[in-house]
C-alpha atoms as a PDB file:
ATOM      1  CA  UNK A   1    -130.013 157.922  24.668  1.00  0.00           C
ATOM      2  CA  UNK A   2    -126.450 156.300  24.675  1.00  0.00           C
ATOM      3  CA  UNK A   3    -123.441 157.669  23.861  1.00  0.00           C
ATOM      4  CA  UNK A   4    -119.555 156.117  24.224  1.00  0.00           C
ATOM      5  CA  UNK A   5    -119.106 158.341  27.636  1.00  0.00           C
ATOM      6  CA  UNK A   6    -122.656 159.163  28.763  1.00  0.00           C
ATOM      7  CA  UNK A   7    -125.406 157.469  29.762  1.00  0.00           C
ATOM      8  CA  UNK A   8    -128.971 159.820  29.334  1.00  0.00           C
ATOM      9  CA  UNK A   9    -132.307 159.080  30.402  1.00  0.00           C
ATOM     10  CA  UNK A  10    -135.419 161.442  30.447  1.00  0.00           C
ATOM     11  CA  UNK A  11    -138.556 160.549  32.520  1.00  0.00           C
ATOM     12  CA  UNK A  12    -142.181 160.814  31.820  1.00  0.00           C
ATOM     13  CA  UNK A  13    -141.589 163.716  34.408  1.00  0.00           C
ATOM     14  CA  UNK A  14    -138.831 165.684  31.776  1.00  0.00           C
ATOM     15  CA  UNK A  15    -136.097 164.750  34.412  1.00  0.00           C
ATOM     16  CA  UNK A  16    -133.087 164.613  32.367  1.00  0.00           C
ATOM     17  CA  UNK A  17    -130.186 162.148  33.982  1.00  0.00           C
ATOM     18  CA  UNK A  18    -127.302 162.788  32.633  1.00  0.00           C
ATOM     19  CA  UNK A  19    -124.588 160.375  34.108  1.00  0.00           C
ATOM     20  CA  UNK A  20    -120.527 160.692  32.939  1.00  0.00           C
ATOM     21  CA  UNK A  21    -120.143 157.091  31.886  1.00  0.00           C
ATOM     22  CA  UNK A  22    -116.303 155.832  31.854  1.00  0.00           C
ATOM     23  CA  UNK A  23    -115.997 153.925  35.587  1.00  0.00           C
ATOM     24  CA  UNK A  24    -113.129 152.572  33.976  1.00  0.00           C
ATOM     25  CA  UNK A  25    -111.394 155.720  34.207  1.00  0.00           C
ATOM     26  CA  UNK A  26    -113.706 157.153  37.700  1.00  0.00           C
ATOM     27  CA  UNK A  27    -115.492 159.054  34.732  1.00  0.00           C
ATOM     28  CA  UNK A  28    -112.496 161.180  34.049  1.00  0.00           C
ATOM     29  CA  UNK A  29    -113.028 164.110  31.541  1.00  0.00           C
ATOM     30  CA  UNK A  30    -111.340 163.507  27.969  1.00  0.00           C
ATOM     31  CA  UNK A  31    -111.911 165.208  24.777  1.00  0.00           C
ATOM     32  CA  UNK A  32    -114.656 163.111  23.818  1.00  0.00           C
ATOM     33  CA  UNK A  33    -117.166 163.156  26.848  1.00  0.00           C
ATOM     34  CA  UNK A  34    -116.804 167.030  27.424  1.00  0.00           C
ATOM     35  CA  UNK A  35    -117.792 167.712  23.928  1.00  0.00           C
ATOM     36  CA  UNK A  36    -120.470 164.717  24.479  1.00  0.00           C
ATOM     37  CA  UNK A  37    -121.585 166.282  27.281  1.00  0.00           C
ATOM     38  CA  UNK A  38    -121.253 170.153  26.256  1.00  0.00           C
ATOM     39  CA  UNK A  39    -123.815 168.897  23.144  1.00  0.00           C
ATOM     40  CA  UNK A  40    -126.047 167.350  25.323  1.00  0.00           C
ATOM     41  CA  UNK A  41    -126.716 170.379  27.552  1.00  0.00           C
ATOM     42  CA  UNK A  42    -127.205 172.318  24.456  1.00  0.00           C
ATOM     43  CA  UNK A  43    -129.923 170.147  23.201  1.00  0.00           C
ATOM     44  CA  UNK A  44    -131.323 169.961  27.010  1.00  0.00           C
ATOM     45  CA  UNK A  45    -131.606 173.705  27.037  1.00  0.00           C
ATOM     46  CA  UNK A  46    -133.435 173.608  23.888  1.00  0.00           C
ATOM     47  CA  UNK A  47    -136.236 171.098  24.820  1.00  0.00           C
ATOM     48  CA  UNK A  48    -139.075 172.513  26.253  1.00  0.00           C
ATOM     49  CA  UNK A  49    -140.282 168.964  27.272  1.00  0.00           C
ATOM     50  CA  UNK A  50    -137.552 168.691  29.980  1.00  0.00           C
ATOM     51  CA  UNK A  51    -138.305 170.691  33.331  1.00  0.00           C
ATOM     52  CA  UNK A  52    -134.658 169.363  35.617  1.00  0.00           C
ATOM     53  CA  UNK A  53    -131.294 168.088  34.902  1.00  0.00           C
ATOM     54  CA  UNK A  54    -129.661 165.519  36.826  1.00  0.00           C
ATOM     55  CA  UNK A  55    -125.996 164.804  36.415  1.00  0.00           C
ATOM     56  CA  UNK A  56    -123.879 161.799  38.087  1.00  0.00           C
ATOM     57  CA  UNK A  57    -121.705 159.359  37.377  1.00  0.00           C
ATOM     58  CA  UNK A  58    -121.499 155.317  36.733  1.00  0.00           C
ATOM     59  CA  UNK A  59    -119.945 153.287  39.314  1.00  0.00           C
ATOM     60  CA  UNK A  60    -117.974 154.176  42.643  1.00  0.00           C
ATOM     61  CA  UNK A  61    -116.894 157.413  41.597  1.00  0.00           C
ATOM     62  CA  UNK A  62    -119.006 161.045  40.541  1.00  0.00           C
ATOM     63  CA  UNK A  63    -115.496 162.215  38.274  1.00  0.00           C
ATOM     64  CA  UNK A  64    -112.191 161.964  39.236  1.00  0.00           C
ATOM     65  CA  UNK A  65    -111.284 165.100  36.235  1.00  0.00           C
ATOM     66  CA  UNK A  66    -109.415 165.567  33.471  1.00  0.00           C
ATOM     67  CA  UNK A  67    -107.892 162.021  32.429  1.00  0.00           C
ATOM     68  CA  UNK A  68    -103.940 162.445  33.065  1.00  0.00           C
ATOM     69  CA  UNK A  69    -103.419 160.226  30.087  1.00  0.00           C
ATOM     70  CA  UNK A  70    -105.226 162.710  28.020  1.00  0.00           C
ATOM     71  CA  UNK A  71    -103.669 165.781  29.329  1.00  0.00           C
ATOM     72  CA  UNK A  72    -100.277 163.963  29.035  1.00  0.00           C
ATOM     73  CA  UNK A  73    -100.659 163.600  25.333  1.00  0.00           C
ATOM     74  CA  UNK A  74    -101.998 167.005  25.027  1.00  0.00           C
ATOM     75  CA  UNK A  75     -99.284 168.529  26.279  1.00  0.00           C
ATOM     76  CA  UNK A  76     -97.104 167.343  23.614  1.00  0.00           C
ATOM     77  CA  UNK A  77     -99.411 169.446  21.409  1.00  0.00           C
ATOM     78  CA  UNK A  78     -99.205 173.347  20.748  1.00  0.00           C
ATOM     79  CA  UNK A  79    -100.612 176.187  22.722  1.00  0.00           C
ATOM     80  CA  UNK A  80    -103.351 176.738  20.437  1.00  0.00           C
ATOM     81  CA  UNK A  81    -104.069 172.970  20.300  1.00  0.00           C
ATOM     82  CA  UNK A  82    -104.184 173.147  23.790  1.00  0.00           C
ATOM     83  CA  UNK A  83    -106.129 176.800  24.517  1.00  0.00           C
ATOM     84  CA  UNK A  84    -109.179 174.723  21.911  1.00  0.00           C
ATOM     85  CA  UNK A  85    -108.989 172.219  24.480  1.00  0.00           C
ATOM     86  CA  UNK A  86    -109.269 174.056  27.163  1.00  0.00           C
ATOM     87  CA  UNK A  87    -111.685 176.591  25.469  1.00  0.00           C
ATOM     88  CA  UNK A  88    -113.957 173.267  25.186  1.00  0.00           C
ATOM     89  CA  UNK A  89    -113.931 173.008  29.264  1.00  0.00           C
ATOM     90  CA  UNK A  90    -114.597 176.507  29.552  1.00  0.00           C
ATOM     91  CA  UNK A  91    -118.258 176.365  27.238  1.00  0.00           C
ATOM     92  CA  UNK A  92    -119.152 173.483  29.132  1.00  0.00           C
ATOM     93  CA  UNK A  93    -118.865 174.895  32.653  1.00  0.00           C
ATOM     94  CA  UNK A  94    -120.819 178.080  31.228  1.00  0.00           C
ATOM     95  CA  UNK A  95    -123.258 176.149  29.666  1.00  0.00           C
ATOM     96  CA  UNK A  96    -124.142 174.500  32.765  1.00  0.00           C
ATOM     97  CA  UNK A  97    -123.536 176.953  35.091  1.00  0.00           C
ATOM     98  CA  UNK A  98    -126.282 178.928  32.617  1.00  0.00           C
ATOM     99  CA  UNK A  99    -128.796 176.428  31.454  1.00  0.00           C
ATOM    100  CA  UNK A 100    -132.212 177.766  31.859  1.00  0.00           C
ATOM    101  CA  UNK A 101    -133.021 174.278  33.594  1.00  0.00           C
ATOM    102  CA  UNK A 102    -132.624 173.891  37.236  1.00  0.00           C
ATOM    103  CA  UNK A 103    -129.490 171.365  37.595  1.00  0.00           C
ATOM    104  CA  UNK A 104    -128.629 168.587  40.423  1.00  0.00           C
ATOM    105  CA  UNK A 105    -125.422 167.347  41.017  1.00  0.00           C
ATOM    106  CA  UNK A 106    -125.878 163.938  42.432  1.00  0.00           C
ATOM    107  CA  UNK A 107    -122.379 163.318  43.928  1.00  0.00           C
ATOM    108  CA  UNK A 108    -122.183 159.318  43.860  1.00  0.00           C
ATOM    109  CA  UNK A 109    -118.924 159.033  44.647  1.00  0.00           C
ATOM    110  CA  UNK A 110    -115.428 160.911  45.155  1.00  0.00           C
ATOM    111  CA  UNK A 111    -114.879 164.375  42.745  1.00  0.00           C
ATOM    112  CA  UNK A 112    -111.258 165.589  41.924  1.00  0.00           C
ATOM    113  CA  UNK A 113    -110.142 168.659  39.925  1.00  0.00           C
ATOM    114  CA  UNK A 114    -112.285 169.808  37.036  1.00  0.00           C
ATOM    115  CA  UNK A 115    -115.167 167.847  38.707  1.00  0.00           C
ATOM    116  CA  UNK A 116    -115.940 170.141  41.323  1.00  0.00           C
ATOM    117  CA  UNK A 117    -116.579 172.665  38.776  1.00  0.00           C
ATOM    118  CA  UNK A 118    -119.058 170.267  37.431  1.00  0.00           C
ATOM    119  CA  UNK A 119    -120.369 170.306  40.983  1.00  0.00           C
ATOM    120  CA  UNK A 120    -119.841 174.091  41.525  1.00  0.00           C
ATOM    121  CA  UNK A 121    -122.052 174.804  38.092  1.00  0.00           C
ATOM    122  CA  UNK A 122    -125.032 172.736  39.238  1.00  0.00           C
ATOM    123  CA  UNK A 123    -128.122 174.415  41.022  1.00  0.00           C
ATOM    124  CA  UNK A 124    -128.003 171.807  43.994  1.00  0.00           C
ATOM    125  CA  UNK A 125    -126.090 169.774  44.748  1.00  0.00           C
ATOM    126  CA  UNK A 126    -126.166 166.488  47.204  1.00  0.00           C
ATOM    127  CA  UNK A 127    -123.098 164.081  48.481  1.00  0.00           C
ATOM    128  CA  UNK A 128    -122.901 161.086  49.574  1.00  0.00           C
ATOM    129  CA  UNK A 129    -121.092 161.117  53.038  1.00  0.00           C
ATOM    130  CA  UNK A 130    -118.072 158.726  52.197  1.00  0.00           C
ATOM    131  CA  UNK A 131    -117.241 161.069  49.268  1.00  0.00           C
ATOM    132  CA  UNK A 132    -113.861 162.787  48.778  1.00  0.00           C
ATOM    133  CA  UNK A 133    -113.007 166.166  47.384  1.00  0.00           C
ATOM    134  CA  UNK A 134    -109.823 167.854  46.259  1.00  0.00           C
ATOM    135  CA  UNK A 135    -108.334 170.585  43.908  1.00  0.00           C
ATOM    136  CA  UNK A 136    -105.181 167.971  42.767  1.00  0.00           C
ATOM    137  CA  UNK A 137    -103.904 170.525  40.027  1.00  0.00           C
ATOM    138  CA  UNK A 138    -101.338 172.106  41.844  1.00  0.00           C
ATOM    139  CA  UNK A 139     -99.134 168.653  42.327  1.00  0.00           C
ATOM    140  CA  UNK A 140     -99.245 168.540  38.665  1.00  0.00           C
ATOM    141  CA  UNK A 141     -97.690 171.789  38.062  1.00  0.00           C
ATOM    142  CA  UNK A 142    -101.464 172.456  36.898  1.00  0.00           C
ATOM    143  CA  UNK A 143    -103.893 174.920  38.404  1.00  0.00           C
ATOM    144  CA  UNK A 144    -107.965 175.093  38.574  1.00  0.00           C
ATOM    145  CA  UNK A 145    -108.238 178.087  36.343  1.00  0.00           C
ATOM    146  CA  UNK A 146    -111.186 177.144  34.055  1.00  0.00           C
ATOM    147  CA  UNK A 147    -113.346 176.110  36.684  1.00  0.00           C
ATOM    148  CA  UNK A 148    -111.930 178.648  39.621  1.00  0.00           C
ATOM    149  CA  UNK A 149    -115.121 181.464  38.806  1.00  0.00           C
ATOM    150  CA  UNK A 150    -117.329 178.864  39.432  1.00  0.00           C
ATOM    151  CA  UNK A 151    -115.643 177.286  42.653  1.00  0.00           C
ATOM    152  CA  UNK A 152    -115.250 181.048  44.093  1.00  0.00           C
ATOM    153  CA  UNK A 153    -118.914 182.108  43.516  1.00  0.00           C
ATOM    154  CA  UNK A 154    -119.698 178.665  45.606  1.00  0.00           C
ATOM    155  CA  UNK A 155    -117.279 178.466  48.227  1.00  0.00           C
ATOM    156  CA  UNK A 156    -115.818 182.116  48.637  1.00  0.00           C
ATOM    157  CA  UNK A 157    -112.124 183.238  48.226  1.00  0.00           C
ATOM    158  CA  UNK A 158    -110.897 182.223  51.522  1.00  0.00           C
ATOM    159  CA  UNK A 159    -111.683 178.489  51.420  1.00  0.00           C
ATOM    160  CA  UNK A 160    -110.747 178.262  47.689  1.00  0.00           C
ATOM    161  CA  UNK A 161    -107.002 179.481  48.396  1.00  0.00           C
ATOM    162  CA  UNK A 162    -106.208 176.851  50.801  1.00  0.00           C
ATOM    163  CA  UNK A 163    -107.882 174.635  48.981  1.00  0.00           C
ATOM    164  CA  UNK A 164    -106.247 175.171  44.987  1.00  0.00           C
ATOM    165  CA  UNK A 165    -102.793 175.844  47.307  1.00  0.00           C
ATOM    166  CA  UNK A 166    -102.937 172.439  49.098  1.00  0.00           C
ATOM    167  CA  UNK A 167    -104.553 170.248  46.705  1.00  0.00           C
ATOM    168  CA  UNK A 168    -105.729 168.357  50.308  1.00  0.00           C
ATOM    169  CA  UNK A 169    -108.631 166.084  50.595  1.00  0.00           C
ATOM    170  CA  UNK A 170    -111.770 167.228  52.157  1.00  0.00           C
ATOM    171  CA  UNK A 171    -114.406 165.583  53.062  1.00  0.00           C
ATOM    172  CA  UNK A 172    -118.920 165.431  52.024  1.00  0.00           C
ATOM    173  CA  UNK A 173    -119.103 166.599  55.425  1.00  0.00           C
ATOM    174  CA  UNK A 174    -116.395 169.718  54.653  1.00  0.00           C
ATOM    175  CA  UNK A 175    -117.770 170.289  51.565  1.00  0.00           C
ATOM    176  CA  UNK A 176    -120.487 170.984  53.277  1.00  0.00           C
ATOM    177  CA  UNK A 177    -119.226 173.170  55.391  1.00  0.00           C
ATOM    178  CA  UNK A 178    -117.350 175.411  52.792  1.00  0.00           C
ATOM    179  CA  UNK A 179    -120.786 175.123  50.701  1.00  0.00           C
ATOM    180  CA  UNK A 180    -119.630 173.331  48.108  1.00  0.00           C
ATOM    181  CA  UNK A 181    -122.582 171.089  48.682  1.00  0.00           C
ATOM    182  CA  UNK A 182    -125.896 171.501  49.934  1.00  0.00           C
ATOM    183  CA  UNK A 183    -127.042 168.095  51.591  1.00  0.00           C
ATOM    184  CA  UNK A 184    -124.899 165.197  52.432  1.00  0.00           C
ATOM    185  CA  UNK A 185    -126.237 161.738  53.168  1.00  0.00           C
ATOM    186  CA  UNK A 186    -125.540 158.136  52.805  1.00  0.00           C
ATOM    187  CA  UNK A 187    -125.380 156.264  50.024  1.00  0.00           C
ATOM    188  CA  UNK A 188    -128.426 154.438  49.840  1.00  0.00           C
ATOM    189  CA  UNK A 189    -130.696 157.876  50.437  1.00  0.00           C
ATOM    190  CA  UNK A 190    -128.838 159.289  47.899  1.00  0.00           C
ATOM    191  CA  UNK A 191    -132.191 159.091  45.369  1.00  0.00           C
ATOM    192  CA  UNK A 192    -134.269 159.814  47.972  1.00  0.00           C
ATOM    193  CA  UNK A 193    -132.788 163.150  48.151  1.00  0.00           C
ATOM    194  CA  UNK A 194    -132.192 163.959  44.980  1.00  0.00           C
ATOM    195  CA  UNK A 195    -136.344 162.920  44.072  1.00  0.00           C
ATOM    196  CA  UNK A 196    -136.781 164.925  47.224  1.00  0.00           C
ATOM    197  CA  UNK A 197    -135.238 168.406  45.378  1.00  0.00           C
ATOM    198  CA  UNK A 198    -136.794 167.562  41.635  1.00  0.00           C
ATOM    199  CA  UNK A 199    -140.688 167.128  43.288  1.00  0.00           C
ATOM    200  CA  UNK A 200    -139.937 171.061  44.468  1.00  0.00           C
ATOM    201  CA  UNK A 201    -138.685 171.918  41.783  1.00  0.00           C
ATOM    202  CA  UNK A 202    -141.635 170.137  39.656  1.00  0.00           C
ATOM    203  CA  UNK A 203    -143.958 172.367  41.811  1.00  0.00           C
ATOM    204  CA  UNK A 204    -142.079 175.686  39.818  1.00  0.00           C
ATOM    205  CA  UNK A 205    -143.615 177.155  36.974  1.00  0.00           C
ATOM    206  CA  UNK A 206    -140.862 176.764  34.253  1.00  0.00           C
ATOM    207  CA  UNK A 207    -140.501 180.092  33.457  1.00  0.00           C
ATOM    208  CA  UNK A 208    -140.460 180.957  36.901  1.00  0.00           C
ATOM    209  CA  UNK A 209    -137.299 178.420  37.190  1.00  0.00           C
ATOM    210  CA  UNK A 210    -135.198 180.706  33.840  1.00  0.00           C
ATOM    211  CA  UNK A 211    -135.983 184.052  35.645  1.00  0.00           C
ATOM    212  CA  UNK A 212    -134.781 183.189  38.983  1.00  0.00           C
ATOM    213  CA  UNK A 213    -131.651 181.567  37.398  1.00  0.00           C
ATOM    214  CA  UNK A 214    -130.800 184.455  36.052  1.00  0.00           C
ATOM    215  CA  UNK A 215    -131.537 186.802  38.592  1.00  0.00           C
ATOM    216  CA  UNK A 216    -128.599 186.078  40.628  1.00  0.00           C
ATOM    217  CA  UNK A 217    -125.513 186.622  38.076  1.00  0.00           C
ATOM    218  CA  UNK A 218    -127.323 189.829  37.463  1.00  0.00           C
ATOM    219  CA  UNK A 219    -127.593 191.123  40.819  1.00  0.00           C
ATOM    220  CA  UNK A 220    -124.405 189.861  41.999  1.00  0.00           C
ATOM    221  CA  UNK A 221    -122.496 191.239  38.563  1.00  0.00           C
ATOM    222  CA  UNK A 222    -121.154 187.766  38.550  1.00  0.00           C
ATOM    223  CA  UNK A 223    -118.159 188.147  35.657  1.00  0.00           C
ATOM    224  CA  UNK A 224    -116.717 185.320  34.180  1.00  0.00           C
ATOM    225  CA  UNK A 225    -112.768 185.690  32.643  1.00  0.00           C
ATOM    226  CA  UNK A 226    -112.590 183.358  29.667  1.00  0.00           C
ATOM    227  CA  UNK A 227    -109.381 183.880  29.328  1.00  0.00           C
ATOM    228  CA  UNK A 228    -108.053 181.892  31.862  1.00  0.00           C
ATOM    229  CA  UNK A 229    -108.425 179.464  29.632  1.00  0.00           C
ATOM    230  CA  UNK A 230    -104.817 180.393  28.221  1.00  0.00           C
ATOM    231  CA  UNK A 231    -103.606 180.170  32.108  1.00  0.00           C
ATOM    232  CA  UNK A 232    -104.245 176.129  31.804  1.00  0.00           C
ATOM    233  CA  UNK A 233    -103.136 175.830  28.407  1.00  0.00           C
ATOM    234  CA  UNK A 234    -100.116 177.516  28.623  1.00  0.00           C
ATOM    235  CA  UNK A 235     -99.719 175.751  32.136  1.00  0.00           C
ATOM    236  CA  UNK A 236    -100.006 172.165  30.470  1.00  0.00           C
ATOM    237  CA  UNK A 237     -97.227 172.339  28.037  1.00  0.00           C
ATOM    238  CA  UNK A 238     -95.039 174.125  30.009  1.00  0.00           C
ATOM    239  CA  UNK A 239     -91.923 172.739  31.706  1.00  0.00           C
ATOM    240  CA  UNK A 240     -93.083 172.252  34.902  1.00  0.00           C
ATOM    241  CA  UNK A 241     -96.482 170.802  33.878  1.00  0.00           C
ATOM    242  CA  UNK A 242     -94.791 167.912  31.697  1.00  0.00           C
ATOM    243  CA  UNK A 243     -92.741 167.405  34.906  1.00  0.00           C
ATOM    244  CA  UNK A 244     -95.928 166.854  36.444  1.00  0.00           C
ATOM    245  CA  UNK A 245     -97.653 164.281  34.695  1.00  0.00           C
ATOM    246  CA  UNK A 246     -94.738 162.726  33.653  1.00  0.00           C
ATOM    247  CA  UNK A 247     -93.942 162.343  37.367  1.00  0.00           C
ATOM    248  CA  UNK A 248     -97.151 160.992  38.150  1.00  0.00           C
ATOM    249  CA  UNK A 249     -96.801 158.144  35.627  1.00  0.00           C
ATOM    250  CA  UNK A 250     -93.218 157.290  36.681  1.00  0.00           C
ATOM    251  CA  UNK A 251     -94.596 157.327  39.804  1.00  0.00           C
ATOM    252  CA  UNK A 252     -92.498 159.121  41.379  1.00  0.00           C
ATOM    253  CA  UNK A 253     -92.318 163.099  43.083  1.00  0.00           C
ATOM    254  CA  UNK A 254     -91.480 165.691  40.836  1.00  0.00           C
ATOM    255  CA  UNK A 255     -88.233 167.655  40.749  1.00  0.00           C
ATOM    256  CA  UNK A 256     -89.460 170.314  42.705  1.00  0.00           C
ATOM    257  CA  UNK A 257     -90.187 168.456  46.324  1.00  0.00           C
ATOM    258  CA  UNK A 258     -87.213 168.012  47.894  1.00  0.00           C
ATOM    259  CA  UNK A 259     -86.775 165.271  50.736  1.00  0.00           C
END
């Protein structure tokens, strides 16, 4: 099946690919291809023929986020505008984070803001080695709030405060290391890997797969705030958000970094 911003593709296997489809853009988020993609995990979840879920990107990059030119025009929009919006991110993230399918992130390429929550959601997930990671909200005058549950249950508090408060890079081989990924290798063993993880999880009974997905949010009391949904939509139209994207397309630092 093709849509405008995905491209899907299920096996004689029931391996579901799922792949964010605007290279254009490094397969930034927009209105259209989260709700694209929040309806196609719904119908996923519903299919009893498909046993895994697979989801990547087209081209050189996995997702690079929200598209700026999308939030920029949001922002011109009112908070309740912007809280659907945002509302919209927050479903999708819990609908992957819960699909009774086991999930694969196959990192292709470099992953920036509301990406790694993409990443964070998935089961397993595998990098390739020359891929780059980084929580770029904060230089927006944004912050990671929809997707922070998710990055905390995945790397832990400690490296998610440096990490939201720096907006740094890191690298496949850090995010590794602070467990936002499970395997990192290069490029062209990238299938290799990820065919390596959907045999094993082939081998699973399927009802096996549901019951041990939901076995850890219920032992760990995982608890997830929707409302910081409001944080990021109240964040986007606010004075210093505007500063930031407008900033960004002027190209220039916003007013609040001094020289």
């Amino acid at each position: 099946m093709t849509n405008s911003s995905l491209l899907i593709n299920t096996d004689q296997r029931g391996v579901c690919t799922i792949k964010l489809n605007r290279p254009e853009k490094h397969n930034a988020f927009n209105a259209e291809i989260i709700a694209e993609l929040l309806d196609a995990l719904v119908q996923v979840n519903s299919d009893a023929g498909i046993r895994a879920v697979v989801i990547s990107g087209v081209g050189e990059s996995f997702s690079s986020g929200a598209d700026l030119e999308w939030m920029r025009a949001s922002a011109k929009f009112d908070e309740a505008s912007n809280i659907h919006d945002a509302r919209q991110l927050s479903d999708l993230m819990r609908v992957l984070y819960e699909l009774k399918k086991p999930t694969i992130a196959r990192i292709n390429g470099s992953a920036f803001g509301g990406a790694l929550g993409l990443i964070a959601c998935c089961d397993i997930a595998i990098a390739i080695d020359t891929a780059e990671f980084a929580f770029s909200e904060v230089r927006l005058g944004l912050a990671p709030a929809v997707i922070s549950p998710y990055i905390l249950m995945s790397m832990g508090p400690r490296h998610a405060r440096r990490l939201f408060l720096t907006a740094e890079r890191f690298s496949a081989a850090d995010a590794l290391a602070f467990d936002l990924v499970h395997k990192v290798c290069a490029a062209d063993q990238l299938d290799q890997e990820t065919d390596k993880q959907i045999a094993m999880l082939l081998k699973a009974g399927p009802q096996a797969i549901t019951v041990c997905k939901a076995l850890v949010p219920r032992l760990t009391n995982e608890q997830i705030d929707t409302e910081l949904t409001v944080l990021i939509a109240k964040l986007r139209i606010s004075a210093e958000g505007q500063e930031g994207l407008t900033a960004f397309f002027e190209k220039r630092k916003p007013d609040w970094v001094k020289d």
